[in-house]
Protein backbone atom coordinates (compact mmCIF):
# COMPACT_ATOMS: atom_id res chain seq x y z
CA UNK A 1 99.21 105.04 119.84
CA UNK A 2 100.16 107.20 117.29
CA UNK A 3 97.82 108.17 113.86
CA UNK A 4 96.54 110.67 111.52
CA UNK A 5 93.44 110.51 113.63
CA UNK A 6 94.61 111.38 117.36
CA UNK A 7 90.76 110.85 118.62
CA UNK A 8 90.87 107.24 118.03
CA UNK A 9 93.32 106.88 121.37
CA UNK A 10 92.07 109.58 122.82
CA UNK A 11 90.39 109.30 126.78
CA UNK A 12 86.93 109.39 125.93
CA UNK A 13 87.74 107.07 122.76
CA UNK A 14 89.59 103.98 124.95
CA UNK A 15 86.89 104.59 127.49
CA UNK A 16 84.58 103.19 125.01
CA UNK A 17 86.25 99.63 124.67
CA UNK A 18 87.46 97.05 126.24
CA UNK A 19 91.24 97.10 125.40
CA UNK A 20 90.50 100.55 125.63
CA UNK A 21 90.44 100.78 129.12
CA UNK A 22 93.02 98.35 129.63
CA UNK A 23 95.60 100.86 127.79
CA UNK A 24 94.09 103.47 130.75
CA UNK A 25 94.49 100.81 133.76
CA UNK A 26 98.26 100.00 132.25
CA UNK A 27 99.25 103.89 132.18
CA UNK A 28 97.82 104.36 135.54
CA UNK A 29 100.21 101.77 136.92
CA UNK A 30 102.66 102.97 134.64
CA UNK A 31 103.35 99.80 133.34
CA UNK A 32 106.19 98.19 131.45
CA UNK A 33 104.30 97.87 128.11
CA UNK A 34 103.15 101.17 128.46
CA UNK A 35 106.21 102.77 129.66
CA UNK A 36 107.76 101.29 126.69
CA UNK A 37 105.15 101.88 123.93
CA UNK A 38 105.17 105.95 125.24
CA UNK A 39 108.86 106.02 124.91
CA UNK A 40 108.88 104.83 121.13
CA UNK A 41 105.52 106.95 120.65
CA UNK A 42 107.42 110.03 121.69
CA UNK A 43 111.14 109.20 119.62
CA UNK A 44 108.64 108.75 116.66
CA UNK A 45 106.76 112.12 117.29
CA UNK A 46 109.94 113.76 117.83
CA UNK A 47 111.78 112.17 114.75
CA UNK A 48 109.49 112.32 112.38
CA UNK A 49 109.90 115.91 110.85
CA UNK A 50 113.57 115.12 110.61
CA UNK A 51 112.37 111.61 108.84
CA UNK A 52 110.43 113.31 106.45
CA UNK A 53 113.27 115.92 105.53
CA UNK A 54 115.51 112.94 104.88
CA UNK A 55 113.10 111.61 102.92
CA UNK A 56 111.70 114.55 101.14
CA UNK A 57 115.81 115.42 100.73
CA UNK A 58 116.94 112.06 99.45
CA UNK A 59 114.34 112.18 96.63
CA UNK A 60 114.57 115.57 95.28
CA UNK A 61 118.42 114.18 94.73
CA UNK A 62 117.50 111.52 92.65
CA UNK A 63 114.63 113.14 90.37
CA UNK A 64 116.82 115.76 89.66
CA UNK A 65 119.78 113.15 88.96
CA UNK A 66 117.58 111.05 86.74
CA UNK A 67 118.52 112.06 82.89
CA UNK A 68 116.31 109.78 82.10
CA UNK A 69 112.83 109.98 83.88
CA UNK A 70 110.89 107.81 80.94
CA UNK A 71 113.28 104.57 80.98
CA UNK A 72 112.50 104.69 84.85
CA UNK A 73 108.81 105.36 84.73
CA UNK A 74 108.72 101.88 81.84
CA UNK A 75 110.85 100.07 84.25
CA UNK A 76 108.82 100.62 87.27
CA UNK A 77 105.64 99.36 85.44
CA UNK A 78 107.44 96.73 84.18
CA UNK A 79 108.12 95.74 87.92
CA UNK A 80 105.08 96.64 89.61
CA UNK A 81 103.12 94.69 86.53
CA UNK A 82 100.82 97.89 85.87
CA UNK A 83 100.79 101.00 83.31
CA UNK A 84 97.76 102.48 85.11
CA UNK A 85 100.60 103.60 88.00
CA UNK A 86 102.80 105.51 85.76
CA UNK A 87 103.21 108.75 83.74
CA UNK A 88 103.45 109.00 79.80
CA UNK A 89 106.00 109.93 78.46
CA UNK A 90 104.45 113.14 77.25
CA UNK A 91 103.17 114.02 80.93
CA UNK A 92 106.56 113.95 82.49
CA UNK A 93 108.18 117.05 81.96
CA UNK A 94 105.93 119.04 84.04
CA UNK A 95 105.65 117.45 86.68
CA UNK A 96 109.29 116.77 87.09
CA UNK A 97 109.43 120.34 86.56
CA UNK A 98 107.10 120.91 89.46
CA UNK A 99 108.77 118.43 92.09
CA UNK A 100 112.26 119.95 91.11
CA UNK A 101 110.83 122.84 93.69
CA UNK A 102 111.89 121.48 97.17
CA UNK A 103 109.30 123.02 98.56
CA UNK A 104 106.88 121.11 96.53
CA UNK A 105 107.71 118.00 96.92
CA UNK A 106 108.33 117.95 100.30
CA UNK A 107 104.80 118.42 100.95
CA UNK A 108 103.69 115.72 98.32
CA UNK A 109 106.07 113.55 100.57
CA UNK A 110 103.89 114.84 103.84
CA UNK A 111 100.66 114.09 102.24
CA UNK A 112 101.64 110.05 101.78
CA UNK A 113 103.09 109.83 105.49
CA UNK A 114 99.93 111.42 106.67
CA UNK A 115 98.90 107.40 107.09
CA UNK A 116 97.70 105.66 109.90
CA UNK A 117 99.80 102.89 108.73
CA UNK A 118 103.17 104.21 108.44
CA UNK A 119 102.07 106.41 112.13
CA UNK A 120 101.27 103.44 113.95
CA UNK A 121 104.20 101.38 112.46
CA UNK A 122 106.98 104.09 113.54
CA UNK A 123 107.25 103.47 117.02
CA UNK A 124 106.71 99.87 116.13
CA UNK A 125 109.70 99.04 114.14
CA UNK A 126 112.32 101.17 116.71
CA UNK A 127 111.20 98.85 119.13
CA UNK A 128 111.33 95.89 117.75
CA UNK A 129 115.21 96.96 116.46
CA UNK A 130 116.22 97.64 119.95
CA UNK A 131 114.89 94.06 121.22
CA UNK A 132 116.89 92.43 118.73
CA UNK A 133 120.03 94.75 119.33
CA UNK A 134 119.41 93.74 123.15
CA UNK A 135 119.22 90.27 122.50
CA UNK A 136 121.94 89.81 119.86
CA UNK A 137 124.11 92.36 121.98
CA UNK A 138 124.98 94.22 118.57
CA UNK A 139 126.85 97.48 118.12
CA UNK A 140 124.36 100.34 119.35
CA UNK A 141 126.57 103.35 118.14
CA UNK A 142 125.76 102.58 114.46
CA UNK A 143 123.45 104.24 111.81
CA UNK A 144 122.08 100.35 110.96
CA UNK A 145 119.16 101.17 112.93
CA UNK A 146 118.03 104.68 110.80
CA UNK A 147 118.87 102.91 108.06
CA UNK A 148 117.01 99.52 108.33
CA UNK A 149 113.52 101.25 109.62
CA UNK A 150 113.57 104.38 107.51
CA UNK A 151 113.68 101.92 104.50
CA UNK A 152 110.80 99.67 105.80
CA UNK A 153 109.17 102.83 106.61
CA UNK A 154 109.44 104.75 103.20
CA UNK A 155 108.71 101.25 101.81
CA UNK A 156 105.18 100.53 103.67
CA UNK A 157 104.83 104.44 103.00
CA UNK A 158 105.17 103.28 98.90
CA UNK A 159 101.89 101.67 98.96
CA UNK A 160 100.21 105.16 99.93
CA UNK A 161 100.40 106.92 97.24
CA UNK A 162 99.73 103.44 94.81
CA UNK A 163 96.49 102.61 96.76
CA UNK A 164 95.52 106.53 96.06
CA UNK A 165 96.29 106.18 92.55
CA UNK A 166 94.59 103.25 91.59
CA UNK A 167 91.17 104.18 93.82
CA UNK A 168 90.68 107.26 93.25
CA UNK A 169 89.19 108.17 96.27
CA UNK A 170 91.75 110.88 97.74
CA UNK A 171 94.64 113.54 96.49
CA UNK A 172 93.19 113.56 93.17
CA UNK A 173 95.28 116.85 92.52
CA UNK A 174 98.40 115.21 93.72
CA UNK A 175 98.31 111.38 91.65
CA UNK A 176 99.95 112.49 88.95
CA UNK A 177 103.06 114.14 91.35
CA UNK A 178 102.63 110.42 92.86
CA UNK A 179 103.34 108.63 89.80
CA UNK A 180 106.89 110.54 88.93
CA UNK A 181 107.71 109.69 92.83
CA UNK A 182 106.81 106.34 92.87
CA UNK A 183 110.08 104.81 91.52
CA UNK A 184 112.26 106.59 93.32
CA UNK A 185 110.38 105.98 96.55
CA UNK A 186 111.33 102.14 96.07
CA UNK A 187 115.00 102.95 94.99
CA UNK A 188 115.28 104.47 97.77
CA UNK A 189 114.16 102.14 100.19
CA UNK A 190 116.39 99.37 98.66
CA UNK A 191 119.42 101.55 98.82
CA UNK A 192 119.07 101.98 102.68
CA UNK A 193 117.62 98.51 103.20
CA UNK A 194 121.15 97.15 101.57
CA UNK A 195 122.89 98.64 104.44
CA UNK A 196 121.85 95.07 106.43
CA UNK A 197 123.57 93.13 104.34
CA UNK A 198 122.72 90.63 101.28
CA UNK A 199 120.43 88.54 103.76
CA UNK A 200 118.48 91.29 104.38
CA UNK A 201 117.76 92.82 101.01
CA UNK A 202 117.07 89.63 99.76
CA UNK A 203 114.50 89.43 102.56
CA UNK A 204 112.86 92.26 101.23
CA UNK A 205 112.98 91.95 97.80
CA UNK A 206 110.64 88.63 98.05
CA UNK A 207 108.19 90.47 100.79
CA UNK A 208 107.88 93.17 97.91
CA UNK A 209 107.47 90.92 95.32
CA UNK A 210 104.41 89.15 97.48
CA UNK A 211 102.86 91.87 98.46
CA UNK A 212 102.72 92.99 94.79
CA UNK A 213 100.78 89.86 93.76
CA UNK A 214 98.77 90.75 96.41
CA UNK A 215 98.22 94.26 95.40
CA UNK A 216 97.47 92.74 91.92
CA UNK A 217 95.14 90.58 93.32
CA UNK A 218 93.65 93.06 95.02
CA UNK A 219 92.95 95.03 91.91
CA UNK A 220 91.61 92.56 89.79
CA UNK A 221 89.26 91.86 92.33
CA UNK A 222 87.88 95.15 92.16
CA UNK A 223 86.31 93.74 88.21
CA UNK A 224 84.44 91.11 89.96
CA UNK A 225 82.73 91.99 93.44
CA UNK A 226 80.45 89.57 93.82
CA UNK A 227 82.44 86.57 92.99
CA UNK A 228 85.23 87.21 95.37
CA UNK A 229 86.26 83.56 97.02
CA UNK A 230 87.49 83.42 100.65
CA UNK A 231 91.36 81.79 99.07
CA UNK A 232 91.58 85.11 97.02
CA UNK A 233 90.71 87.35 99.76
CA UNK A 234 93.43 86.02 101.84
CA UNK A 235 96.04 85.85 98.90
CA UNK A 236 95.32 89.54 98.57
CA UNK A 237 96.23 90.47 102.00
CA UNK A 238 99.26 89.47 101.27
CA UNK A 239 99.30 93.59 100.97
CA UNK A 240 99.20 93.56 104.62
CA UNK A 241 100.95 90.37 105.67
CA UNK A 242 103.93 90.60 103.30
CA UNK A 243 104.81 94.20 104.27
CA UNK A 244 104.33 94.20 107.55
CA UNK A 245 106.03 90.57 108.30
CA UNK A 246 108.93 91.11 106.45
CA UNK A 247 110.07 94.22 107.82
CA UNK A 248 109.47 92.62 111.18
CA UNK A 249 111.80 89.70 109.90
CA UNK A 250 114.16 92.40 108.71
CA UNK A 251 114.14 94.44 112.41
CA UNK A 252 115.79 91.15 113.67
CA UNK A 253 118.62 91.81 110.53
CA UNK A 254 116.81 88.18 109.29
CA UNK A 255 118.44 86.44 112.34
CA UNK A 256 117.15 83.09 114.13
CA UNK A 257 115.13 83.12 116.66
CA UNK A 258 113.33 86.52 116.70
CA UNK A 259 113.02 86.57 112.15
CA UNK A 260 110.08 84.25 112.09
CA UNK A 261 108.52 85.23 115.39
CA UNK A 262 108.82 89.00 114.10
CA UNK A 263 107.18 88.15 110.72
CA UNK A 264 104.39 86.37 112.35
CA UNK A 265 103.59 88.81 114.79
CA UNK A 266 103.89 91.64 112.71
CA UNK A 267 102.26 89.94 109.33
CA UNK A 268 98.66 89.00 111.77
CA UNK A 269 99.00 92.70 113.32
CA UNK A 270 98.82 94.21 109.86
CA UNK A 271 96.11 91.22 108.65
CA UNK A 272 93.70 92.14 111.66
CA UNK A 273 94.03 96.22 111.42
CA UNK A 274 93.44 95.84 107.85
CA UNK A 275 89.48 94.55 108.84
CA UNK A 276 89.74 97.92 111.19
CA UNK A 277 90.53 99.98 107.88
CA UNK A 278 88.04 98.07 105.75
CA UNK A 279 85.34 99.36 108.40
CA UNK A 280 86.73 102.54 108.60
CA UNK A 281 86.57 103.09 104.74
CA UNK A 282 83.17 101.92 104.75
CA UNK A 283 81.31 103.82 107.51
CA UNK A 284 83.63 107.01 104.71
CA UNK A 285 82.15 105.50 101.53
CA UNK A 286 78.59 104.00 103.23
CA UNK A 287 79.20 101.00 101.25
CA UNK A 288 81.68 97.98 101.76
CA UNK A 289 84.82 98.32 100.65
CA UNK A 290 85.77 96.17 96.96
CA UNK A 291 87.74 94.05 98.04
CA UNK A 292 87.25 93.24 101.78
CA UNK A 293 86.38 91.23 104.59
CA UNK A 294 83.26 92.95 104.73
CA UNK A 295 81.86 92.99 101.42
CA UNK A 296 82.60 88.86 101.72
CA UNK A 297 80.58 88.18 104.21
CA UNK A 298 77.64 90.47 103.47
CA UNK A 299 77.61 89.14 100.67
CA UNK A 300 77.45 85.44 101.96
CA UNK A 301 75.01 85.90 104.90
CA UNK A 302 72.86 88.72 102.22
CA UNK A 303 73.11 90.79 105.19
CA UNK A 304 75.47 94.05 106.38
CA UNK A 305 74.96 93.50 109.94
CA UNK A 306 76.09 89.96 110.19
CA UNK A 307 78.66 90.34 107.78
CA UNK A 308 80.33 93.29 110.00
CA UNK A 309 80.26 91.17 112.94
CA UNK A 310 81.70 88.45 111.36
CA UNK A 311 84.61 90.56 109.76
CA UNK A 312 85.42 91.29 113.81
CA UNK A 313 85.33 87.76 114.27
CA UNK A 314 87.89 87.31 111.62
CA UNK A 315 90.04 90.51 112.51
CA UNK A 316 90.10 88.62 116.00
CA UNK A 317 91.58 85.52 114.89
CA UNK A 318 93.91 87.40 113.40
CA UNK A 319 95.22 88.72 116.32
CA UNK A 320 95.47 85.44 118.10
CA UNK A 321 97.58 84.17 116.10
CA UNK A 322 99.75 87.78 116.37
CA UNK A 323 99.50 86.95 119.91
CA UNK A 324 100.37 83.26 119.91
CA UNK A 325 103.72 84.11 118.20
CA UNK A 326 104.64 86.19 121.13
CA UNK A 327 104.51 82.67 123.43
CA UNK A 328 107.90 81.69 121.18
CA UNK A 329 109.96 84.82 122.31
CA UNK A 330 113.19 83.78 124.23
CA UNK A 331 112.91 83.74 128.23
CA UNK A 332 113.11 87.11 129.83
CA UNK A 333 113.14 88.91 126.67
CA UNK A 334 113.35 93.10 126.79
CA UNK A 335 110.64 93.93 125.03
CA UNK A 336 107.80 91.17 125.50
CA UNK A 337 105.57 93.55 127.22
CA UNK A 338 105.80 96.29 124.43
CA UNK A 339 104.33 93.74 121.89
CA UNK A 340 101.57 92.50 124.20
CA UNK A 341 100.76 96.85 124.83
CA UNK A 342 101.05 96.87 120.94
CA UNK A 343 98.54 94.24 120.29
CA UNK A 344 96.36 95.56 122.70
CA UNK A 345 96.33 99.03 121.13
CA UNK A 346 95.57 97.03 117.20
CA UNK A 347 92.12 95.58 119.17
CA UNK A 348 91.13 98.88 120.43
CA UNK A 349 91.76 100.59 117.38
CA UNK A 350 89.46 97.60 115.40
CA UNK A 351 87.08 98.05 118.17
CA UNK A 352 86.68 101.53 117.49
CA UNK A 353 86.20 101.42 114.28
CA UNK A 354 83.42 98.64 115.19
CA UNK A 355 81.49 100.77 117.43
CA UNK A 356 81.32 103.97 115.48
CA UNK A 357 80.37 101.59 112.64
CA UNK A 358 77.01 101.05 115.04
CA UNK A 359 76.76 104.53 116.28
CA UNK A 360 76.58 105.18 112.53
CA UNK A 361 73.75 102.82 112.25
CA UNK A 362 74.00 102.71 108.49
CA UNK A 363 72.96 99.10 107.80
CA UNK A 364 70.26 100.43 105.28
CA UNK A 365 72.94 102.07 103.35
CA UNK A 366 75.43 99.38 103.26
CA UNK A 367 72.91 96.13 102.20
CA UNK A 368 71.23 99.17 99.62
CA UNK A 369 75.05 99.45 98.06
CA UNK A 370 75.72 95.96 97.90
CA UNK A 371 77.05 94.57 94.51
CA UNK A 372 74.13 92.61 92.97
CA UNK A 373 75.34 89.80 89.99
């Protein structure tokens, strides 16, 4: 129960919903799936300076290796399939100039982790490596399992500072520091990711490439609000899904049983917190986020209200079928009560979201800042 926003899980906060006070009940009984979940919670509080060091450390070495900043800025477009995420060639001196202080950059590299996403997902992914090294009885005295999750991690943490860029809507100071340290953010990743093996990076390498036509998607969506159709809403969370699920795949090292049952989990998860953002950013904005679940359905029903309640509807199903995927897990598996705490804390934290979204009571707001064709 880890984000940038600590009140979400805080006493009052799970008090306030359902789940909620099923997280309390489970840590007054100290349960298994809570005793787990705090002991991943804490090894991600406590490692996560030293993660960001590594990380802030690993790319100062490679901007200030690069000899030739411009060929990797064109290349990364090239990949990504957008020039609106990169510098020109005549704005790249300066800021490589300013990241080559360590100081500097290091605290560009704090401002993308400072995520609910990559938070919430720490604990997550250390967990779901040690199940698999249970079940597979691998080699625990190994740096496979730093490697494998700080890559998944810096590579969720890549869509951070892209999302900022292309919105607008936060760091504004900071995008252009975001665009030299995009490319090497993803080198990175790939280089530790690698250390699992071909299977592994392979794995990857087609998540990324999905959750880039989602991302895509996503954009071009932005152009044409009110014409959104439910197929290209759920091709776009591919975002979510293909991110999430295949790092999940990639905990397992891409092995049989636990790969697909890993993705699924994982993939729902991330498809039913992203509703619990898209409320989130629009109880921020007062208007419904373009594109989202909620903007759909307010605009189908021509009404805020209902359209809310049926994006918790949706963010529900979701996590059903998160849920559902835990019913394939091998008989007395280590870790089946961690997931089932985990999934508990995603519907409290969409919950949340839900019910300060009424407290709020900004219906008027949201159906006044509706797109109209």
């Amino acid at each position: 129960m880890s984000g940038k926003d600590e009140s979400i899980f805080s006493k009052s906060a799970l008090m306030g919903t359902k789940p909620g006070k099923q997280i309390i009940k489970q840590g007054l009984f100290k349960s298994k799936g809570f005793k787990l979940f705090n002991q991943y919670k804490q090894e991600a509080e406590d490692g996560f300076t030293p993660f960001a060091q590594r990380f802030a450390k690993n790319l100062f070495e490679q901007i200030n290796a690069d000899q030739s900043p411009n060929t990797t800025q064109q290349q990364f477009a090239e990949e990504v399939g957008s020039t609106e995420i990169i510098l020109n060639a005549s704005e790249i001196e300066p800021i490589k100039s300013k990241l080559q202080d360590f100081d500097t950059l290091h605290d560009r590299v704090l401002r993308i982790l400072n995520s609910n996403f990559v938070k919430m997902t720490f604990p997550v992914f250390n967990g779901l490596f040690d199940a698999s090294t249970d079940y597979f009885k691998d080699d625990k005295n190994t740096t496979m399992r730093e490697d494998i999750v700080d890559g998944h991690i810096i590579a969720i943490d890549l869509s951070e500072p892209m999302d900022r860029i292309v919105d607008k809507d936060e760091d504004l100071e900071y995008l252009d520091d975001y665009k030299l340290m995009n490319p090497y953010i993803l080198k990175l990743a790939r280089e530790k990711i690698s250390k699992g093996g071909e299977d592994v990076l392979k794995e990857f390498e087609e998540g990324f490439k999905q959750a880039r036509i989602g991302q895509y998607l996503d954009t071009k969506l932005k152009e044409k609000p009110t014409e959104i159709t439910e197929e290209e809403l759920i091709e776009s969370y591919k975002k979510y899904r293909s991110v999430m699920g295949t790092a999940g795949r990639n905990m397992a090292l891409n092995r049989a049983p636990l790969a697909d049952i890993f993705y699924t989990g994982m993939a729902k998860a991330a498809e039913s917190v992203g509703c619990g953002n898209e409320i989130e950013d629009s109880i921020r904005d007062k208007a419904a986020k373009i594109p989202s679940w909620p903007l759909f359905y307010s605009l189908k029903m021509n009404d805020a209200k209902r359209g809310f309640e049926e994006t918790m509807k949706h963010s529900e199903s979701y996590l059903r079928e998160a849920r559902d995927a835990l019913e394939k897990l091998p008989d007395n598996f280590s870790h089946t009560k961690f997931l089932e705490f985990l999934f508990l804390t995603v519907e409290h934290y969409n919950q949340f979201w839900y019910k300060k979204l009424q407290e709020e009571n900004i219906w008027s707001d949201l159906n006044k800042n509706l797109p109209r064709k």
